[in-house]
C-alpha atoms as a PDB file:
ATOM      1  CA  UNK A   1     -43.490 -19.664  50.195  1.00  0.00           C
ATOM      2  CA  UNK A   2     -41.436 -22.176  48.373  1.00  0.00           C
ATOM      3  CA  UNK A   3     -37.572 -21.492  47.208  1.00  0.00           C
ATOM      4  CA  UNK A   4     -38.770 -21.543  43.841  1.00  0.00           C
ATOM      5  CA  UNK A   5     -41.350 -18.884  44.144  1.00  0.00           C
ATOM      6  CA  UNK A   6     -38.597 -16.737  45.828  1.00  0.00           C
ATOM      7  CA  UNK A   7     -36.310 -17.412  43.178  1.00  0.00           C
ATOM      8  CA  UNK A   8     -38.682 -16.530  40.363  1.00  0.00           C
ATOM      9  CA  UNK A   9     -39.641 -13.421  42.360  1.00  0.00           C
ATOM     10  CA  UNK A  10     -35.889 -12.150  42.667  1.00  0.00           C
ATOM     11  CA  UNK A  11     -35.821 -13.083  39.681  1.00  0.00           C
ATOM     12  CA  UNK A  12     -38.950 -10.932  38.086  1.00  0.00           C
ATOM     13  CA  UNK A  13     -37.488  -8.262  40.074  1.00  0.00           C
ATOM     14  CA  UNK A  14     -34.316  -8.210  39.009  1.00  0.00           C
ATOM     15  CA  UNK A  15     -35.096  -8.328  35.146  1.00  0.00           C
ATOM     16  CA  UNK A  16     -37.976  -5.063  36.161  1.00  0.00           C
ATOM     17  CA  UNK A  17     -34.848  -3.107  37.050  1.00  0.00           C
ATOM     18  CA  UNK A  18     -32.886  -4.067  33.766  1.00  0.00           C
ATOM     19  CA  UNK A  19     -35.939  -2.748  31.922  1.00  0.00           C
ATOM     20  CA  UNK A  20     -36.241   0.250  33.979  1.00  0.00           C
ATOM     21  CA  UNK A  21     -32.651   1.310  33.691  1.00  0.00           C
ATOM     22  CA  UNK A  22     -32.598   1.009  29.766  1.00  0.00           C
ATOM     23  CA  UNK A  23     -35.679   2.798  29.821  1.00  0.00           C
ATOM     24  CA  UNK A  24     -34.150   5.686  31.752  1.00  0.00           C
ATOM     25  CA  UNK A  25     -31.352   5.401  29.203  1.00  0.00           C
ATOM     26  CA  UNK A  26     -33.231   5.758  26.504  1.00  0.00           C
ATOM     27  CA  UNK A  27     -35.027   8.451  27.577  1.00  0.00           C
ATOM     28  CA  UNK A  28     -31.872  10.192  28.296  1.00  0.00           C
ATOM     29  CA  UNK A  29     -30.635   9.131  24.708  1.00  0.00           C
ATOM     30  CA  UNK A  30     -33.273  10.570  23.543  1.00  0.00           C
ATOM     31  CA  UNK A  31     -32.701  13.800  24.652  1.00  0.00           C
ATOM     32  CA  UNK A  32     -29.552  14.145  23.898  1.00  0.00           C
ATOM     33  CA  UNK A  33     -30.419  13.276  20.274  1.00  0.00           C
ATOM     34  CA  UNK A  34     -32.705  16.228  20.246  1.00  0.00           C
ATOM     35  CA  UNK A  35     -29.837  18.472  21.924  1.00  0.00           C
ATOM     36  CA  UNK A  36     -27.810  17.740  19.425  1.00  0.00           C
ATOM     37  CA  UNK A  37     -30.616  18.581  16.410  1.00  0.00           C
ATOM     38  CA  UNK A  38     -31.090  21.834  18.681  1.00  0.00           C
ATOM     39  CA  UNK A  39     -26.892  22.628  17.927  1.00  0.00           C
ATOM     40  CA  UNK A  40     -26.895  21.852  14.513  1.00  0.00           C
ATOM     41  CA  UNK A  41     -30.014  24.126  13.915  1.00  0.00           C
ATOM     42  CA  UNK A  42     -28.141  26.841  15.618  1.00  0.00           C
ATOM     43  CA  UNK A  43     -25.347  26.063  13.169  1.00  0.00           C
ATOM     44  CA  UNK A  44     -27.233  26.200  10.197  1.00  0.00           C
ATOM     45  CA  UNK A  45     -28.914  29.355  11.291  1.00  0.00           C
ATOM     46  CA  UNK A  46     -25.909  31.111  11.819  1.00  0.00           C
ATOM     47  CA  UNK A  47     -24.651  29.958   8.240  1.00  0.00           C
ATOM     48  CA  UNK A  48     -22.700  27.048   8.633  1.00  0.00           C
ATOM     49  CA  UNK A  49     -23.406  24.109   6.428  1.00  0.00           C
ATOM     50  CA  UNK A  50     -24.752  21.487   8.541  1.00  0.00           C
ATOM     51  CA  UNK A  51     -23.431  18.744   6.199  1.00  0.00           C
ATOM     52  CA  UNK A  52     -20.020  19.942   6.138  1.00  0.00           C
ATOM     53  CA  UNK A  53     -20.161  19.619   9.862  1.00  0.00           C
ATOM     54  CA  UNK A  54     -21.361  16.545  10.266  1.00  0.00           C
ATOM     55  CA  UNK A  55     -18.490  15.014   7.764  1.00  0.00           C
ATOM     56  CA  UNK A  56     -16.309  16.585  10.180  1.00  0.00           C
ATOM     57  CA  UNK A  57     -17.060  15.300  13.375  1.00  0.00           C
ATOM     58  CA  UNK A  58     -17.041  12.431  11.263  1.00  0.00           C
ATOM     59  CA  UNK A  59     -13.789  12.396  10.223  1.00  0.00           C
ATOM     60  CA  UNK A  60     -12.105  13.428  13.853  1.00  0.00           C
ATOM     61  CA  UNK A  61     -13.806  10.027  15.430  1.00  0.00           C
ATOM     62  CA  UNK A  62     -11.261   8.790  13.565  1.00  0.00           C
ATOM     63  CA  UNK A  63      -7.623   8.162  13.700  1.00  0.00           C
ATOM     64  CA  UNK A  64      -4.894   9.985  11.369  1.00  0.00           C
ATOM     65  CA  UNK A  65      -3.815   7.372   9.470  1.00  0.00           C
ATOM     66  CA  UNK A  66      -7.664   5.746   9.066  1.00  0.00           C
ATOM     67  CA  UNK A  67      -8.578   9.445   7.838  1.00  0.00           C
ATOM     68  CA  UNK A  68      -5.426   9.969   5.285  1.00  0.00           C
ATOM     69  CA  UNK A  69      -6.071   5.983   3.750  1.00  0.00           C
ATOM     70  CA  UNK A  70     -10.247   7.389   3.399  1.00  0.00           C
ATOM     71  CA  UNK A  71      -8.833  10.671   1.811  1.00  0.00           C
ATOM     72  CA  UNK A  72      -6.248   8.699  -0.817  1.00  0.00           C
ATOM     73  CA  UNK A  73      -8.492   6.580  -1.490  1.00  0.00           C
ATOM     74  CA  UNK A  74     -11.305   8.907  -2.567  1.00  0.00           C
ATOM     75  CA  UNK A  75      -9.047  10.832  -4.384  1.00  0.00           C
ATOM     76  CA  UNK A  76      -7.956   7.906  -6.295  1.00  0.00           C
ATOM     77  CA  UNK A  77     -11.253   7.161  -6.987  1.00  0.00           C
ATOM     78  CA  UNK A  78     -12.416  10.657  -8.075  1.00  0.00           C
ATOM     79  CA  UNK A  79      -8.911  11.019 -10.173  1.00  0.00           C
ATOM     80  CA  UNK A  80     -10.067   7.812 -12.030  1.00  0.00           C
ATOM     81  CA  UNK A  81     -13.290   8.913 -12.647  1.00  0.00           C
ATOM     82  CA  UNK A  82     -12.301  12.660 -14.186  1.00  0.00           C
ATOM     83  CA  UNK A  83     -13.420  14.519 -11.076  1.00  0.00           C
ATOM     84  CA  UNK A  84      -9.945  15.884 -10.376  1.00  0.00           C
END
């Protein structure tokens, strides 16, 4: 066995893990995707509007002063458009 068939083996090997490992992670993603389907459901079918929660966690990803310049600005825009 030559250096360079050792090196390409390692090598083969080492990319079969990378694959493996993001396909483990996706798998996980996956189900915490439909965990998180499975909470809103249970939202909705206790009456809370799904949408309503969604802009919400939303809006706490961001920070305070990101959230207040989103806010004036809609508010700007709705006041210019009559909505207000």
């Amino acid at each position: 066995m030559d250096e360079s068939n050792t090196v390409e083996n390692v090598a083969a090997a080492e990319l079969r893990q990378f694959i493996e490992r993001i396909e483990r992670l996706e798998e996980e993603k996956q189900s915490i995707a439909d965990d998180v389907k499975d909470v809103f459901g249970e939202a909705k079918g206790r009456g809370y509007d799904v949408k309503a929660i969604r802009t919400i966690i939303r809006l706490r990803k961001k920070d305070a002063n990101e959230r207040i310049e989103e806010e004036t600005i809609l508010q700007t825009y709705m006041a210019a458009l009559g909505m207000e």
